[in-house]
C-alpha atoms as a PDB file:
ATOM      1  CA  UNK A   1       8.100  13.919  18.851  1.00  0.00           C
ATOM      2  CA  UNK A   2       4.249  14.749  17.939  1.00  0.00           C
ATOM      3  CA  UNK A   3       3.143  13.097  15.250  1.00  0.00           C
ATOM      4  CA  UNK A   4       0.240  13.774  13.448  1.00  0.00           C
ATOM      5  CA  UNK A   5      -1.255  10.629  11.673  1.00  0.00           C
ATOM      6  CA  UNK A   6      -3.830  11.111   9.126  1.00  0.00           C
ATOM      7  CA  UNK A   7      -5.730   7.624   8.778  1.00  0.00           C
ATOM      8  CA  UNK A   8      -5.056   6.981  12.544  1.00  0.00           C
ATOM      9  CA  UNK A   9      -8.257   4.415  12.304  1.00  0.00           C
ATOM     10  CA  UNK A  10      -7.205   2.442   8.814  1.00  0.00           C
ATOM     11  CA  UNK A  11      -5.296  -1.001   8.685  1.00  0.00           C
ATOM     12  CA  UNK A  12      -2.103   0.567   9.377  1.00  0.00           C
ATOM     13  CA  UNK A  13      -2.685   3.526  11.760  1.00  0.00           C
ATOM     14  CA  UNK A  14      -4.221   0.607  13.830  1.00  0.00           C
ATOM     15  CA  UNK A  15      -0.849  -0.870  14.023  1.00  0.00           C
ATOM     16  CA  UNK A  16       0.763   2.583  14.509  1.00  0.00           C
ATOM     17  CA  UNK A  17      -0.465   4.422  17.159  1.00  0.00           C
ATOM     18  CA  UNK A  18       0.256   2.284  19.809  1.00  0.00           C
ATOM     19  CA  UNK A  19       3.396   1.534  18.095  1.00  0.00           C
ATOM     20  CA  UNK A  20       4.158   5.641  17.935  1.00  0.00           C
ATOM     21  CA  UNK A  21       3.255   5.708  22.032  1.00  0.00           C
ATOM     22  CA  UNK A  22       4.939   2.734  23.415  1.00  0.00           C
ATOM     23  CA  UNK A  23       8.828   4.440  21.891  1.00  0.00           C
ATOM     24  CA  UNK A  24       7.412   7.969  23.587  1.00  0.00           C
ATOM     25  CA  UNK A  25       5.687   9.831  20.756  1.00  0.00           C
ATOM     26  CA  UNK A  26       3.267  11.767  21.089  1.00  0.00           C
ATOM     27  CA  UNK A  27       0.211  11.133  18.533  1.00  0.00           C
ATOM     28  CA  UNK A  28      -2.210  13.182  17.476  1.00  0.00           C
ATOM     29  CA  UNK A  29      -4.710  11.507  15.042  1.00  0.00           C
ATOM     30  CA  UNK A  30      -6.067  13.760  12.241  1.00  0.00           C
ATOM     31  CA  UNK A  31      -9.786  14.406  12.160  1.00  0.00           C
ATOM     32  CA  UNK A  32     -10.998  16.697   9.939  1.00  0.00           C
ATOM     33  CA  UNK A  33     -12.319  16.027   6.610  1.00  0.00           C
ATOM     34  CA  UNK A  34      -8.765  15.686   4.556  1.00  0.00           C
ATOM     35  CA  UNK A  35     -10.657  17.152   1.295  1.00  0.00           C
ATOM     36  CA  UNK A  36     -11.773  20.007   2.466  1.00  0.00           C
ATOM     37  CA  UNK A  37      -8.823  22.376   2.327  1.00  0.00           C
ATOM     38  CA  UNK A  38      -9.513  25.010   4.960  1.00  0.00           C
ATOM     39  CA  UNK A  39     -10.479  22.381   7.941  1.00  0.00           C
ATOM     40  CA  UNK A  40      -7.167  20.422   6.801  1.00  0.00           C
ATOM     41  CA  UNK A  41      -5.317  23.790   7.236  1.00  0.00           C
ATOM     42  CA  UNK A  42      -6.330  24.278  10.281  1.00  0.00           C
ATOM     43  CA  UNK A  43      -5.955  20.796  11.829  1.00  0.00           C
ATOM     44  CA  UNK A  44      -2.819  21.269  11.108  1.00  0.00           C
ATOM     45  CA  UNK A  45      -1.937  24.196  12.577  1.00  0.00           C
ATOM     46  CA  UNK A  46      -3.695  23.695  15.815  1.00  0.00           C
ATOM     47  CA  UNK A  47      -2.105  20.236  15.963  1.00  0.00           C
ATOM     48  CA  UNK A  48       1.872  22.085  15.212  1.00  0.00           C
ATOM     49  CA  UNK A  49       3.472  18.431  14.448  1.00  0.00           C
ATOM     50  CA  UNK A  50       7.112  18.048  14.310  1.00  0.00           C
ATOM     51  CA  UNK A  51       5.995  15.200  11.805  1.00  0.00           C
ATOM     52  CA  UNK A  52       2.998  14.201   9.564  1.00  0.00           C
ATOM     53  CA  UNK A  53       2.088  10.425   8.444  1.00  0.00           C
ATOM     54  CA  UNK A  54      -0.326  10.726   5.556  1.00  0.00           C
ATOM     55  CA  UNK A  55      -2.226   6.795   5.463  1.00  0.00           C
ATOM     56  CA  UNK A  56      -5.461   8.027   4.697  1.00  0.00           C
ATOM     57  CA  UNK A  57      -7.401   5.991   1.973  1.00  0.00           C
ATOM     58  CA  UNK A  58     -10.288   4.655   1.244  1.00  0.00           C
ATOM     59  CA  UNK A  59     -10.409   1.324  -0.148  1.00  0.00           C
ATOM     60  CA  UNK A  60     -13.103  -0.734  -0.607  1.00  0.00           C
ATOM     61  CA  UNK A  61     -13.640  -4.029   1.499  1.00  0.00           C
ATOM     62  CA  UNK A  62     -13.927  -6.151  -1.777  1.00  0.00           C
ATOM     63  CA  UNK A  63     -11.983  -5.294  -5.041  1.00  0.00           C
ATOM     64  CA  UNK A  64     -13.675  -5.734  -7.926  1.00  0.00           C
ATOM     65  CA  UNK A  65     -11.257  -5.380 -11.222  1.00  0.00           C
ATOM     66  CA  UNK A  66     -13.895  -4.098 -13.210  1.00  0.00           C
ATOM     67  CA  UNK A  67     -15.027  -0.851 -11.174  1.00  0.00           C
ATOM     68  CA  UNK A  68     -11.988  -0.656 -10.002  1.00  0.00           C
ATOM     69  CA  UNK A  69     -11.935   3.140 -11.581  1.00  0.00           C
ATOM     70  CA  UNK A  70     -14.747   4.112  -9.589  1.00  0.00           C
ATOM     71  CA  UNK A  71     -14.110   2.502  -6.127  1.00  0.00           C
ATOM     72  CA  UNK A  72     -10.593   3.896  -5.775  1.00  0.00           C
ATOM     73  CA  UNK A  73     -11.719   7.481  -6.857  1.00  0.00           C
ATOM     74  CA  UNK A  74     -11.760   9.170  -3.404  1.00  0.00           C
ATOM     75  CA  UNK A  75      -8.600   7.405  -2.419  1.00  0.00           C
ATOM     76  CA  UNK A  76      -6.980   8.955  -5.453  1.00  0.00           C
ATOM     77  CA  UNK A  77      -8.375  12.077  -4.537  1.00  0.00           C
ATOM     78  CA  UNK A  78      -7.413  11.890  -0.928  1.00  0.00           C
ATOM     79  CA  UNK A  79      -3.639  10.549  -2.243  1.00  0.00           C
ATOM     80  CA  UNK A  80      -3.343  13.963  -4.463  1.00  0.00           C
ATOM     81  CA  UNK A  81      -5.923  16.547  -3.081  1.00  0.00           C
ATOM     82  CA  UNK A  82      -5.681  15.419   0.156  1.00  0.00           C
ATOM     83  CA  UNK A  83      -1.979  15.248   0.707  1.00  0.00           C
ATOM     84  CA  UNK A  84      -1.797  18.670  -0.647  1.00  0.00           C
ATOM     85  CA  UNK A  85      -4.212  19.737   1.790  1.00  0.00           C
ATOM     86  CA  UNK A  86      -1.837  17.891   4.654  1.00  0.00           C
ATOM     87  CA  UNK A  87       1.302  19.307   3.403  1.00  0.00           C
ATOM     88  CA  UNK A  88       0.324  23.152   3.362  1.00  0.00           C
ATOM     89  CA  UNK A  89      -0.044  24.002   6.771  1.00  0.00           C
ATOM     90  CA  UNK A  90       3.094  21.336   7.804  1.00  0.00           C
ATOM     91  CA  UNK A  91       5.941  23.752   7.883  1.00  0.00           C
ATOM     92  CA  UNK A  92       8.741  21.866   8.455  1.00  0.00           C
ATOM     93  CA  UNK A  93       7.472  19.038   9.956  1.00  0.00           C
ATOM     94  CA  UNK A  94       8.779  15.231   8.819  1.00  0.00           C
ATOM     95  CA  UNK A  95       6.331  13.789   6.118  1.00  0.00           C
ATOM     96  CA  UNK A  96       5.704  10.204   5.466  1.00  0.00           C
ATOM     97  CA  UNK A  97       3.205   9.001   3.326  1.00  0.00           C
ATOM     98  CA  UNK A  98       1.869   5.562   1.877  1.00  0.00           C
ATOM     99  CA  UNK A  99       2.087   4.599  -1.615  1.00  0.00           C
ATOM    100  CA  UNK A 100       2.346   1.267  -3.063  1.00  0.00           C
ATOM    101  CA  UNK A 101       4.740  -0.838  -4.289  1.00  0.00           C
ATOM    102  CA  UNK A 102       3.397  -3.256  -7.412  1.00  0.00           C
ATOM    103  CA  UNK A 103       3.194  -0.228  -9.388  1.00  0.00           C
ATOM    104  CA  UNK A 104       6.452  -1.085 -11.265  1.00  0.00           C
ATOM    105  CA  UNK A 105       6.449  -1.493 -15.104  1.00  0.00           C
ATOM    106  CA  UNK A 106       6.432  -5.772 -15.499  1.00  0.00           C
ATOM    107  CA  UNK A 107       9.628  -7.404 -15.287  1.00  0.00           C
ATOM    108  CA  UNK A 108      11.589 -10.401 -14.497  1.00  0.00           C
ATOM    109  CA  UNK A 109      13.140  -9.779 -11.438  1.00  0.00           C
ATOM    110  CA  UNK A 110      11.623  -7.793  -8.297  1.00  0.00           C
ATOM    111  CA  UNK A 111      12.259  -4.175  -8.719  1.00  0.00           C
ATOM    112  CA  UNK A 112      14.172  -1.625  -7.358  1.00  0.00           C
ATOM    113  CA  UNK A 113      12.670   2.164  -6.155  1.00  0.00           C
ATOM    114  CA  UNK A 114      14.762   3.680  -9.452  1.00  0.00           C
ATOM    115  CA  UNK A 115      12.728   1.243 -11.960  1.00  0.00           C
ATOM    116  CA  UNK A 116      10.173   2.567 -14.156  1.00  0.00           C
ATOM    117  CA  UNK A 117       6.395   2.631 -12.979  1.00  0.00           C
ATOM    118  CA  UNK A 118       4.253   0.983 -14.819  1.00  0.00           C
ATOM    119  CA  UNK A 119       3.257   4.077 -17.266  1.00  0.00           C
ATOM    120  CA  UNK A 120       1.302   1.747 -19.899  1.00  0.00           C
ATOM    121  CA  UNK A 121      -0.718  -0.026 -17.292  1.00  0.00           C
ATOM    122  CA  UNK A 122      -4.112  -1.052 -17.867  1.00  0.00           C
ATOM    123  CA  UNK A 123      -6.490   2.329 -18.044  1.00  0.00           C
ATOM    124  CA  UNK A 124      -8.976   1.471 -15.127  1.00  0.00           C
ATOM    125  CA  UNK A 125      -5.196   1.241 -13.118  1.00  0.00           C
ATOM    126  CA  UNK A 126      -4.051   4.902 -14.479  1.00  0.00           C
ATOM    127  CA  UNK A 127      -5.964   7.483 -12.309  1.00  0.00           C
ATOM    128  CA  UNK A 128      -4.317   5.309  -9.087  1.00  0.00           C
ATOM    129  CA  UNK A 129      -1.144   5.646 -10.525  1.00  0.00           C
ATOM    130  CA  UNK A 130      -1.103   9.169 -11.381  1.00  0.00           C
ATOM    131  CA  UNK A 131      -2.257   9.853  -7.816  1.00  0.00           C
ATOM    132  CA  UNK A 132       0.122   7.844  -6.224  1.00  0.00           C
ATOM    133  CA  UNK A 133       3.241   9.961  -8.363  1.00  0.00           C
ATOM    134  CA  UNK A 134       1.774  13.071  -7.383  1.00  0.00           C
ATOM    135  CA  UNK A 135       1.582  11.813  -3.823  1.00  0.00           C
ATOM    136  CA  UNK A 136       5.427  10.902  -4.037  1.00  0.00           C
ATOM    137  CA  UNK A 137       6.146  14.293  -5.941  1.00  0.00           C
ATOM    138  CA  UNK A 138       4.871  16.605  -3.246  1.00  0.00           C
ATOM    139  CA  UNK A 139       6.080  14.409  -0.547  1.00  0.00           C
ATOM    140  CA  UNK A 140       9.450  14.947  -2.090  1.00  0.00           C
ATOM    141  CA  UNK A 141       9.296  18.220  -3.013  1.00  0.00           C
ATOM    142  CA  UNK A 142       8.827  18.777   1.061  1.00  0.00           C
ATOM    143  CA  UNK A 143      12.174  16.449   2.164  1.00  0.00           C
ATOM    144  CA  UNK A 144       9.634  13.379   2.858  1.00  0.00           C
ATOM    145  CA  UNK A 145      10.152  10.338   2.445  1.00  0.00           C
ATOM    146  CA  UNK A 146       7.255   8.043   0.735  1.00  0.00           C
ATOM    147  CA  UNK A 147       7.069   4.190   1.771  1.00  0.00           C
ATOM    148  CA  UNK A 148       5.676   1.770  -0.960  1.00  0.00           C
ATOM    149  CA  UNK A 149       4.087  -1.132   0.857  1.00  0.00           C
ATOM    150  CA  UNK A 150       2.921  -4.123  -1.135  1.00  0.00           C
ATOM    151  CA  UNK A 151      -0.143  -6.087   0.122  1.00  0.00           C
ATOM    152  CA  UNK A 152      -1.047  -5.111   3.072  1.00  0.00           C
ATOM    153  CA  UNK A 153      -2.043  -8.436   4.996  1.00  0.00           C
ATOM    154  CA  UNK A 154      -2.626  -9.277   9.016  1.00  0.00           C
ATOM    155  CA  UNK A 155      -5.439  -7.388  11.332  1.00  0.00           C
ATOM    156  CA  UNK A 156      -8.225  -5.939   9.045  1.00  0.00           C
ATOM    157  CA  UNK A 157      -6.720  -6.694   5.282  1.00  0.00           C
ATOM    158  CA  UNK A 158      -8.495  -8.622   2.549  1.00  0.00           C
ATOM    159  CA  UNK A 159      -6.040 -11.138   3.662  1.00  0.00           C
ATOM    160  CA  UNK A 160      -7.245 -11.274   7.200  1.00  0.00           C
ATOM    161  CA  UNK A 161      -9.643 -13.801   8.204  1.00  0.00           C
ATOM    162  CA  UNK A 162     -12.320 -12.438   7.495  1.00  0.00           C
ATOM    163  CA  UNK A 163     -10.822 -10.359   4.391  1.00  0.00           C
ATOM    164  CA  UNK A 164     -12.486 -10.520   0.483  1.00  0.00           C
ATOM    165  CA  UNK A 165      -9.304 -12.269  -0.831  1.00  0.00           C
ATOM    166  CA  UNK A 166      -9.084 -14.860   2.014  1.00  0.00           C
ATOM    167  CA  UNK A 167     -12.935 -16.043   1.431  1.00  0.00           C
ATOM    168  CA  UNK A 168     -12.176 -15.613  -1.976  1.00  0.00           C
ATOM    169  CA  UNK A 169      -9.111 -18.521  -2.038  1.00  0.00           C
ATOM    170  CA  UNK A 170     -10.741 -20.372   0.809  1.00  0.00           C
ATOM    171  CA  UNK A 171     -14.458 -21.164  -1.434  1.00  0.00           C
ATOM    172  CA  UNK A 172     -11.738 -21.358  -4.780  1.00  0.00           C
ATOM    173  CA  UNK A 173     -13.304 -18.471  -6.220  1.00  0.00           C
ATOM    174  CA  UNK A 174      -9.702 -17.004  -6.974  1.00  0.00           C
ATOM    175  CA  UNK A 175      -8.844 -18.863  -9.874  1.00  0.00           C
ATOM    176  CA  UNK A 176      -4.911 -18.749 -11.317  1.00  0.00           C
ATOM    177  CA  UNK A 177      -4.896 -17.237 -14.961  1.00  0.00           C
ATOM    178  CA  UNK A 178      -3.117 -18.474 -18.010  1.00  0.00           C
ATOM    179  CA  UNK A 179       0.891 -19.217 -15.924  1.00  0.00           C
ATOM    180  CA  UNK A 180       0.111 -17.501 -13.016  1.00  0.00           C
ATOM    181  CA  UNK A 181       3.082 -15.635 -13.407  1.00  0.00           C
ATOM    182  CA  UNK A 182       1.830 -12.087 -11.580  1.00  0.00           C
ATOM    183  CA  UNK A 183       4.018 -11.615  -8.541  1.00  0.00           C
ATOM    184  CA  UNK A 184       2.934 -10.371  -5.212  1.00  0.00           C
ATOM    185  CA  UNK A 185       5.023  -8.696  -2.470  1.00  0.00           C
ATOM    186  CA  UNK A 186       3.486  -8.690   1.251  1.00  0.00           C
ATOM    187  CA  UNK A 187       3.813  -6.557   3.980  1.00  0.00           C
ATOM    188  CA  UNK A 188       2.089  -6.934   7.032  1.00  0.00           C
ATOM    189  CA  UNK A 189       0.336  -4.021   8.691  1.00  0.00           C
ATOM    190  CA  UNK A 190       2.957  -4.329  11.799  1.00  0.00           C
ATOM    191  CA  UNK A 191       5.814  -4.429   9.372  1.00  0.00           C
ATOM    192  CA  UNK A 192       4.674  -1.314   7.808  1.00  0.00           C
ATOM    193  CA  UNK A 193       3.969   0.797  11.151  1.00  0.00           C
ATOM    194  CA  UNK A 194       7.007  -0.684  12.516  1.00  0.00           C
ATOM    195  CA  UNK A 195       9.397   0.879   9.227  1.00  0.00           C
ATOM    196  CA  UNK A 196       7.062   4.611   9.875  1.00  0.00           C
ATOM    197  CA  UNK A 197       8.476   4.406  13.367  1.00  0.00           C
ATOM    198  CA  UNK A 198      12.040   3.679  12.334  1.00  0.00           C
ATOM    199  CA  UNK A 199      11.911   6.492   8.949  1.00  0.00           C
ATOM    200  CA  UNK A 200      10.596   9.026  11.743  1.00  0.00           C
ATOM    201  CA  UNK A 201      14.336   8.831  13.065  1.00  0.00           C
ATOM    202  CA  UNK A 202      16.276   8.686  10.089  1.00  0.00           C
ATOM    203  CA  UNK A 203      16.478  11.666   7.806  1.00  0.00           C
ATOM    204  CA  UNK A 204      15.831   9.201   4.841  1.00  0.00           C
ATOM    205  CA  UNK A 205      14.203  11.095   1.794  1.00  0.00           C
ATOM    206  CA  UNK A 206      12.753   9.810  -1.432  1.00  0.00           C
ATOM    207  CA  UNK A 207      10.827   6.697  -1.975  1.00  0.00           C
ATOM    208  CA  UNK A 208      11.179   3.377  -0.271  1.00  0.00           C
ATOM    209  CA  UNK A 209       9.578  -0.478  -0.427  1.00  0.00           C
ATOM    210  CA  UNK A 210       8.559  -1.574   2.599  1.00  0.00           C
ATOM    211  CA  UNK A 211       8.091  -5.317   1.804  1.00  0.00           C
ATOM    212  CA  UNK A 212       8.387  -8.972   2.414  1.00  0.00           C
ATOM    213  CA  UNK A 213      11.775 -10.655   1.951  1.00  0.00           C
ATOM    214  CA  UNK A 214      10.241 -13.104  -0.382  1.00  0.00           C
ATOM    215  CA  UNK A 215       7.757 -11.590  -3.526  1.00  0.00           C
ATOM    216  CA  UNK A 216       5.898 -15.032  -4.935  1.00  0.00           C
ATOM    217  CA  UNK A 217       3.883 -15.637  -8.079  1.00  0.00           C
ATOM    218  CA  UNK A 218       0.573 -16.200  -8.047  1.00  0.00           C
ATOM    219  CA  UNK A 219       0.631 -19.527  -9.280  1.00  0.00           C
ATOM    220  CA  UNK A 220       2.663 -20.485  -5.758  1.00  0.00           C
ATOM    221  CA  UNK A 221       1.187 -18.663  -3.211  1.00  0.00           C
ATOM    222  CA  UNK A 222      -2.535 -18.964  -4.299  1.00  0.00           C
ATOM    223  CA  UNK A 223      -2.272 -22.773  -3.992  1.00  0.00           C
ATOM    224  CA  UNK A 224      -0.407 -23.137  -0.713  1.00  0.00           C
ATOM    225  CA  UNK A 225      -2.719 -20.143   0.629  1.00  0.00           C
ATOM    226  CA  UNK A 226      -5.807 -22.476  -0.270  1.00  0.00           C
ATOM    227  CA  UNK A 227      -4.271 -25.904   1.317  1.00  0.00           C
ATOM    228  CA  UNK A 228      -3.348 -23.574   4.472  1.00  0.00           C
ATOM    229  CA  UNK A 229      -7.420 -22.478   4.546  1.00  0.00           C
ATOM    230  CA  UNK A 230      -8.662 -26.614   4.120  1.00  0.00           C
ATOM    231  CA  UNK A 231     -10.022 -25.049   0.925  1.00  0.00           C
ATOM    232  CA  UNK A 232     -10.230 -26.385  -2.346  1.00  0.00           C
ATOM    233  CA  UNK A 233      -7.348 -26.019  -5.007  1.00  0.00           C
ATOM    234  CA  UNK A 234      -7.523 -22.956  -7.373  1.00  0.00           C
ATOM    235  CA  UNK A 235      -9.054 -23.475 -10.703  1.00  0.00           C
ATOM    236  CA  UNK A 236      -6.718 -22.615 -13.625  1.00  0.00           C
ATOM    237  CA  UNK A 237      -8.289 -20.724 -16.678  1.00  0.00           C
ATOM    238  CA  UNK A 238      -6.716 -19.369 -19.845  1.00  0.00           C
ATOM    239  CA  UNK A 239      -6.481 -15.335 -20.152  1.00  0.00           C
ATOM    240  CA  UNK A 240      -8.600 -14.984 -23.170  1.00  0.00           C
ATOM    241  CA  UNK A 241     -11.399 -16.304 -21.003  1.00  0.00           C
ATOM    242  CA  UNK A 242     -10.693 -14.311 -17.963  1.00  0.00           C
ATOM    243  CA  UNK A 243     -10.805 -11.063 -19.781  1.00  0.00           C
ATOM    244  CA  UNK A 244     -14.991 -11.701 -20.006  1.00  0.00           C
ATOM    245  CA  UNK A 245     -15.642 -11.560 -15.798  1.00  0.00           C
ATOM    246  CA  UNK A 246     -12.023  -9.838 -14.925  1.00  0.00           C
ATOM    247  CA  UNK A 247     -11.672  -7.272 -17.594  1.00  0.00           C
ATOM    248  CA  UNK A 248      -8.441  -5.917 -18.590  1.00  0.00           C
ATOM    249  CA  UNK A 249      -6.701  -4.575 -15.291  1.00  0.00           C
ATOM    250  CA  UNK A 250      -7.833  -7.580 -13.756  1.00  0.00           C
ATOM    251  CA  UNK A 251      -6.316  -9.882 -15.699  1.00  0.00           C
ATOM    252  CA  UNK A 252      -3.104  -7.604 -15.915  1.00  0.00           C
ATOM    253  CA  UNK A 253      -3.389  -7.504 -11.984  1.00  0.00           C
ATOM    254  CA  UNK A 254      -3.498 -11.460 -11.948  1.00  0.00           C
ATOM    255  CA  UNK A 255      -0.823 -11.857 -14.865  1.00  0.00           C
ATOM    256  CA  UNK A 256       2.019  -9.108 -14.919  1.00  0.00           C
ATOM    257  CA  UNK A 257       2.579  -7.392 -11.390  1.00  0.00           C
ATOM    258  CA  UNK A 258       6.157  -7.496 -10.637  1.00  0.00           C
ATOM    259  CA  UNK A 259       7.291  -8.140  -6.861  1.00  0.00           C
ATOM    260  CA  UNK A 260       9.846  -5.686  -4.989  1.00  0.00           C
ATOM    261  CA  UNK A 261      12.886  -5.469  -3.355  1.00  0.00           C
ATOM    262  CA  UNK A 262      13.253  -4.375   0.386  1.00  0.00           C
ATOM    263  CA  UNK A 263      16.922  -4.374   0.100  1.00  0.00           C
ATOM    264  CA  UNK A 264      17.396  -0.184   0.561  1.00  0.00           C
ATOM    265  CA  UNK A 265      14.799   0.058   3.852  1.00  0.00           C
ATOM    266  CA  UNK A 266      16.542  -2.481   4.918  1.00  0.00           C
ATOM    267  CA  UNK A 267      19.808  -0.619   4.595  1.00  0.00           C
ATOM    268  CA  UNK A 268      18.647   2.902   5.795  1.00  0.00           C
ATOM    269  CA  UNK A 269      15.983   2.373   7.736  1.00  0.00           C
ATOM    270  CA  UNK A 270      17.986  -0.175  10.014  1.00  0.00           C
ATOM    271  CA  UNK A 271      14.598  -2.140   9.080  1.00  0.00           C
ATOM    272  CA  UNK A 272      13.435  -5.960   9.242  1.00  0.00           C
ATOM    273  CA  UNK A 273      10.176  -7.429   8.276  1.00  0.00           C
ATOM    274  CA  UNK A 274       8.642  -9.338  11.053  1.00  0.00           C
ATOM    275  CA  UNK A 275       6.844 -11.350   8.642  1.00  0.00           C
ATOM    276  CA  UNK A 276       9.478 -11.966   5.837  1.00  0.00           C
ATOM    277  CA  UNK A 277       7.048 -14.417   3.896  1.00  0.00           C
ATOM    278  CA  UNK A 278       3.716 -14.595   3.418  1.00  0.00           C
ATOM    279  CA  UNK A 279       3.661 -18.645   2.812  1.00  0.00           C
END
């Protein structure tokens, strides 16, 4: 099969393209400039894919909750715009694409792909989410099927060694607010190349999480992330005082995520996770 894989370079095409090459497909990473329409066309069409993986973002190397807004604005664009811009030219090539999967509305249990997003998130959070359900909506509206990863960790992540988060935990800079109660799901950047190889032969449409086994509050994993780093153990602070330096999607984001379930990719995709827990 030739593949076309838009974000060949990123955290995850990394993992990918040798990935794609080693099972016999042939890759062809995408280089023009995914914004600008008429180069995107014709990438596409010179490239004639029998599939498309749409990865491309642009997200900053250190998150900060309270320009959050403004640092994910191209990403959004390049998650609406640009997969628009990917899809016209396709024809009827396969389409994956990358969204995410803590976008669920809170809840007590780790959520399902037919839950409700989370539709009264935080506003900095909105313009991401909007672009991420038009992302899913055109990638349906072609037959595709969109995979919602949690966070991304391994090679080149902020969780990597070198990554924002894991300098963050290791100095105890990343304090746990008010119960610690948001929950994260994982996925490693293998496990998430490794289920775009296995969708690429299944004729699995709609939306998917492509996650660890094992989602874990905050109040858990930041803690036993620390002790693993030799670094020192996470401050606690109420919420009413984290809303002066976090503002109000970062507390939200360190408070109410809800984790995911993996139990349908694991079903139709024939798909494991590799790394099933972060801890």
């Amino acid at each position: 099969m030739r593949v076309l894989v838009a974000g060949a370079t990123g955290v995850v095409g990394r993992q990918l393209v040798p990935l794609l090459a080693s099972v016999g497909h042939e890759v062809v990473p995408f280089t023009a400039d995914l914004l600008d329409r008429e180069a995107s066309v014709r990438a596409v069409r010179r490239a004639a894919p029998d599939a498309v993986v749409h990865l491309a973002t642009r997200v900053p190397a250190a998150i900060n909750p309270r320009t959050f807004a403004r640092d994910f604005a191209v990403t959004n664009r390049l998650r609406g715009e640009g997969t628009r811009n990917l899809l016209e030219a396709a024809g009827g090539a396969r389409v994956i694409t990358q969204s995410l999967a803590y976008v669920y509305r809170p809840g007590a249990e780790p959520a399902g792909e037919d839950e409700p997003l989370w539709d009264d998130a935080p506003a900095p959070f909105q313009p991401s989410l909007r672009a991420l359900i038009e992302l899913e909506r055109l990638t349906g509206e072609r037959g595709g099927l969109a995979l919602r990863f949690g966070h991304l960790t391994g090679p080149g992540t902020h969780y990597d060694t070198d990554g924002s988060m894991t300098r963050q935990v290791a100095d105890g800079r990343l304090p746990i607010l008010g119960d610690g109660g948001s929950v994260f799901s994982f996925t490693h950047v293998h496990d998430a190349a490794t289920a775009i190889v296995a969708a690429l032969d299944r004729q699995v449409t709609g939306v998917l999480n492509v996650v660890d086994d094992h989602p874990v509050p905050m109040r858990e994993w930041v803690p036993a992330y620390a002790a693993r780093l030799g670094g020192p153990a996470p401050k606690r602070l109420p919420v009413f005082m984290a809303r002066l330096f976090a503002g109000a999607w970062g507390v939200a984001f360190m408070t109410r995520l809800r984790g995911a379930a993996n139990h349908r990719a694991r079903l139709w995709l024939n798909w494991r996770p590799a790394h099933p827990s972060f801890l």
